[in-house]
C-alpha atoms as a PDB file:
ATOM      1  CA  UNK A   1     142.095  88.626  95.413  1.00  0.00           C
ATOM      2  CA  UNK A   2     143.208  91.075  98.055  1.00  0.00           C
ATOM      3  CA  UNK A   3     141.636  91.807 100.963  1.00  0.00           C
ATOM      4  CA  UNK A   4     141.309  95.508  99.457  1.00  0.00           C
ATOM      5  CA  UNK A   5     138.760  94.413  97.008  1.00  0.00           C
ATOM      6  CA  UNK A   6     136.597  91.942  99.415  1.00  0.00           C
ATOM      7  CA  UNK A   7     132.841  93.459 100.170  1.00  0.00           C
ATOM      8  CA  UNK A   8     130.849  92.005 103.380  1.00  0.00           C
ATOM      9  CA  UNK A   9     128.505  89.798 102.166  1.00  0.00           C
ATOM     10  CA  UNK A  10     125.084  91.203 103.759  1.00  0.00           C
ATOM     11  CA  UNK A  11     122.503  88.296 104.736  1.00  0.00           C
ATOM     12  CA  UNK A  12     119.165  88.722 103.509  1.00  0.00           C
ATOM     13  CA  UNK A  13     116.569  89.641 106.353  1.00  0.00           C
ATOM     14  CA  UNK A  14     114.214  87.464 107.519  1.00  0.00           C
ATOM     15  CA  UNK A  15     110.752  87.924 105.941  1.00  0.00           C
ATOM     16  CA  UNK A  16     107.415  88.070 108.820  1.00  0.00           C
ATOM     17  CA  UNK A  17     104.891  85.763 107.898  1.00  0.00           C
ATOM     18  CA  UNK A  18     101.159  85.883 108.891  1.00  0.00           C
ATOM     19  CA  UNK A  19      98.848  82.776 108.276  1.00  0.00           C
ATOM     20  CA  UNK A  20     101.815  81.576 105.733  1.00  0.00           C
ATOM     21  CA  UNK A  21     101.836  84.772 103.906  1.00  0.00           C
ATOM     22  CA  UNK A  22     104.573  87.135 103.464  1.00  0.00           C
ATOM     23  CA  UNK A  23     103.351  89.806 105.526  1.00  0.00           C
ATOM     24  CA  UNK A  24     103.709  92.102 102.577  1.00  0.00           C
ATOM     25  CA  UNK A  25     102.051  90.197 100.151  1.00  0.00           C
ATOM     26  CA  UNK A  26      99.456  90.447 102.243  1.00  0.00           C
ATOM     27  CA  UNK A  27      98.931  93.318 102.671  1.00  0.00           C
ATOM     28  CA  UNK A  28      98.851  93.922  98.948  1.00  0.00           C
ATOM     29  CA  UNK A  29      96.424  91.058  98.299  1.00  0.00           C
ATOM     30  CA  UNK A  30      93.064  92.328  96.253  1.00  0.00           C
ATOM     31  CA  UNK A  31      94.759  95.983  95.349  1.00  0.00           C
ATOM     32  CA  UNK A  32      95.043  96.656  91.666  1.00  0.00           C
ATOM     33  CA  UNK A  33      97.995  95.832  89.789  1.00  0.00           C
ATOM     34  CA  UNK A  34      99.918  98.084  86.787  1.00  0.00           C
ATOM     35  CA  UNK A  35     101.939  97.440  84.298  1.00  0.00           C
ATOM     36  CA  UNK A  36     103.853  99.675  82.205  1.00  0.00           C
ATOM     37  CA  UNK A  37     105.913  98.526  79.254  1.00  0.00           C
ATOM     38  CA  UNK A  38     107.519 101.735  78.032  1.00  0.00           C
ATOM     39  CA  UNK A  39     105.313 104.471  77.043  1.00  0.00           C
ATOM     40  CA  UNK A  40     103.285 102.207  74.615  1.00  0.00           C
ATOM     41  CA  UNK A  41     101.609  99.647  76.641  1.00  0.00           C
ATOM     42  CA  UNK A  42      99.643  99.653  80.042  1.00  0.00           C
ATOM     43  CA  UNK A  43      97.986  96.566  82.019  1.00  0.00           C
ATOM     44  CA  UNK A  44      95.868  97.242  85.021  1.00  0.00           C
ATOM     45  CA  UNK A  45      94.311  94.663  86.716  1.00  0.00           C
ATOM     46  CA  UNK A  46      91.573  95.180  89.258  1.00  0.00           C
ATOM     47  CA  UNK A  47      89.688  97.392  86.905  1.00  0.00           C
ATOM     48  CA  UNK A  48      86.738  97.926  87.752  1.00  0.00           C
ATOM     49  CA  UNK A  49      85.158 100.006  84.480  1.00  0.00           C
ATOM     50  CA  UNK A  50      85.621 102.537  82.520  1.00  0.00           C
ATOM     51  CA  UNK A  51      84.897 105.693  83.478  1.00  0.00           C
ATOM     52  CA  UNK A  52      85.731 108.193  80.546  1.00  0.00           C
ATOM     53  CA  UNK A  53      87.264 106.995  77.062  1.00  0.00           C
ATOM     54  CA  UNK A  54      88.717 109.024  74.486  1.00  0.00           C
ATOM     55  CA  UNK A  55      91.463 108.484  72.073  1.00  0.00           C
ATOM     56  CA  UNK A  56      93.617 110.671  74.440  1.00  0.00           C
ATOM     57  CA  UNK A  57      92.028 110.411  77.590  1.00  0.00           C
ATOM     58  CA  UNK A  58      91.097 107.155  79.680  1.00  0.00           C
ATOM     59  CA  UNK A  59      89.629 107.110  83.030  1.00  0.00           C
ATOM     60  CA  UNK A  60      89.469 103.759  84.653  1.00  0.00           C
ATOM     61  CA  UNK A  61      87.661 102.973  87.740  1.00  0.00           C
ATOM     62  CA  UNK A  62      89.651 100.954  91.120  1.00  0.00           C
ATOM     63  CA  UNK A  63      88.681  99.627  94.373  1.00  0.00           C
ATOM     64  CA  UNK A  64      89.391 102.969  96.243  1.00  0.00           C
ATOM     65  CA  UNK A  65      89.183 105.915  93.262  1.00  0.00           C
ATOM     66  CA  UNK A  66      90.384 105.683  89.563  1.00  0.00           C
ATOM     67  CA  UNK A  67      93.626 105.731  87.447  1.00  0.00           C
ATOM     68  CA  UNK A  68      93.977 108.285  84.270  1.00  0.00           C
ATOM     69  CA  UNK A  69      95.927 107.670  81.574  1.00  0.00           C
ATOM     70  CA  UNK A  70      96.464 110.758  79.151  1.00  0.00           C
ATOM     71  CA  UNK A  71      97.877 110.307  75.698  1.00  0.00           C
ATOM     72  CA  UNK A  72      97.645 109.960  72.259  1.00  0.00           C
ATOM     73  CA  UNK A  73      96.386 107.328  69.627  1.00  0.00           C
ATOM     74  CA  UNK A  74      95.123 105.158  73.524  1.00  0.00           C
ATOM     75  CA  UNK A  75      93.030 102.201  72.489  1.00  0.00           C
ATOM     76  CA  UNK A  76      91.635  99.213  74.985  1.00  0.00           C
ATOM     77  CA  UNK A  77      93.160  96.164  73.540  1.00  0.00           C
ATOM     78  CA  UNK A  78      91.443  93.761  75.717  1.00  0.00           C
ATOM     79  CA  UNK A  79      89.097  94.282  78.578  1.00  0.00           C
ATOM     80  CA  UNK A  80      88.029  90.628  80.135  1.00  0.00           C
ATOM     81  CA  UNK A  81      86.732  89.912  83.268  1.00  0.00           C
ATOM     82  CA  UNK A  82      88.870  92.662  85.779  1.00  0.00           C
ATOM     83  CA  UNK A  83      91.887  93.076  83.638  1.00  0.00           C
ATOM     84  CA  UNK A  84      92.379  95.568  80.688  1.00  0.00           C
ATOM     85  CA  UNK A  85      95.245  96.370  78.495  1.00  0.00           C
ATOM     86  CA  UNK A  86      95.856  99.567  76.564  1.00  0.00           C
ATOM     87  CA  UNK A  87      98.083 100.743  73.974  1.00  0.00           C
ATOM     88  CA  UNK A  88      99.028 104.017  72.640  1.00  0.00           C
ATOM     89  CA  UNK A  89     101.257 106.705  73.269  1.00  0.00           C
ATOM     90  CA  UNK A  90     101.127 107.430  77.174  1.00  0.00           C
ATOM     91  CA  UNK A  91     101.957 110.479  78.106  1.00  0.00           C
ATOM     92  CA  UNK A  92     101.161 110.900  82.085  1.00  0.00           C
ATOM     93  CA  UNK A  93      99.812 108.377  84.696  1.00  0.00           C
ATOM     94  CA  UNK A  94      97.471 109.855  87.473  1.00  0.00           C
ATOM     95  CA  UNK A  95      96.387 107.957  90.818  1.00  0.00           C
ATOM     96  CA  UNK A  96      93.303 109.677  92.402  1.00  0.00           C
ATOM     97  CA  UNK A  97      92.241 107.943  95.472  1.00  0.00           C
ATOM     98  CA  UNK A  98      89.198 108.972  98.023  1.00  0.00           C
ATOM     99  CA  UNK A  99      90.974 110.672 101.034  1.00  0.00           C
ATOM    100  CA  UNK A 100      92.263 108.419 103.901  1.00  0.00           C
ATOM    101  CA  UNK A 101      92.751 105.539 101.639  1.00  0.00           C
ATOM    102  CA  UNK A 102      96.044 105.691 100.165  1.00  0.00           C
ATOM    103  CA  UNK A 103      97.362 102.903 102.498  1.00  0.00           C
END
């Protein structure tokens, strides 16, 4: 191959660690987790209730505000312990969190 066609190979940076953690896994440790599969399923864990539930309207309670998941046909599949799962037709996705707490 010519030298034309040769790309610098760029090292991968070295990751901080704090008390044997990444430092950004850390930092993330015991904030809710999503998961969105298309438009049809959703995952959240670190729920912490249900605050509103309609068959087009969820409102779901987190550590620092909620998450709202508008829609159509939305039904909780499971809800065990701190993790739900929801199916449907989502529509929109809305984080509201208490001021001053984002990060």
């Amino acid at each position: 191959m010519s030298k034309k066609y040769r790309f610098p190979v760029k090292k991968d940076r070295e990751k901080i660690y704090w008390n044997g953690k990444n430092a950004v896994e850390q930092q993330l440790a015991g904030l809710p987790r999503l998961e969105l599969f298309s438009n049809l399923s959703f995952t959240l864990e670190g729920c912490k209730g249900i605050l509103e539930y309609r068959d087009d309207y969820i409102k779901m309670k987190i550590s620092k505000g909620s998450v709202t998941l508008c829609g159509e046909k939305l039904t909780v599949v499971s809800f065990q312990g701190k993790n739900i799962q929801i199916a449907g037709r989502i529509f929109s996705l809305e984080f509201s969190v208490a001021k001053g707490e984002g990060q």
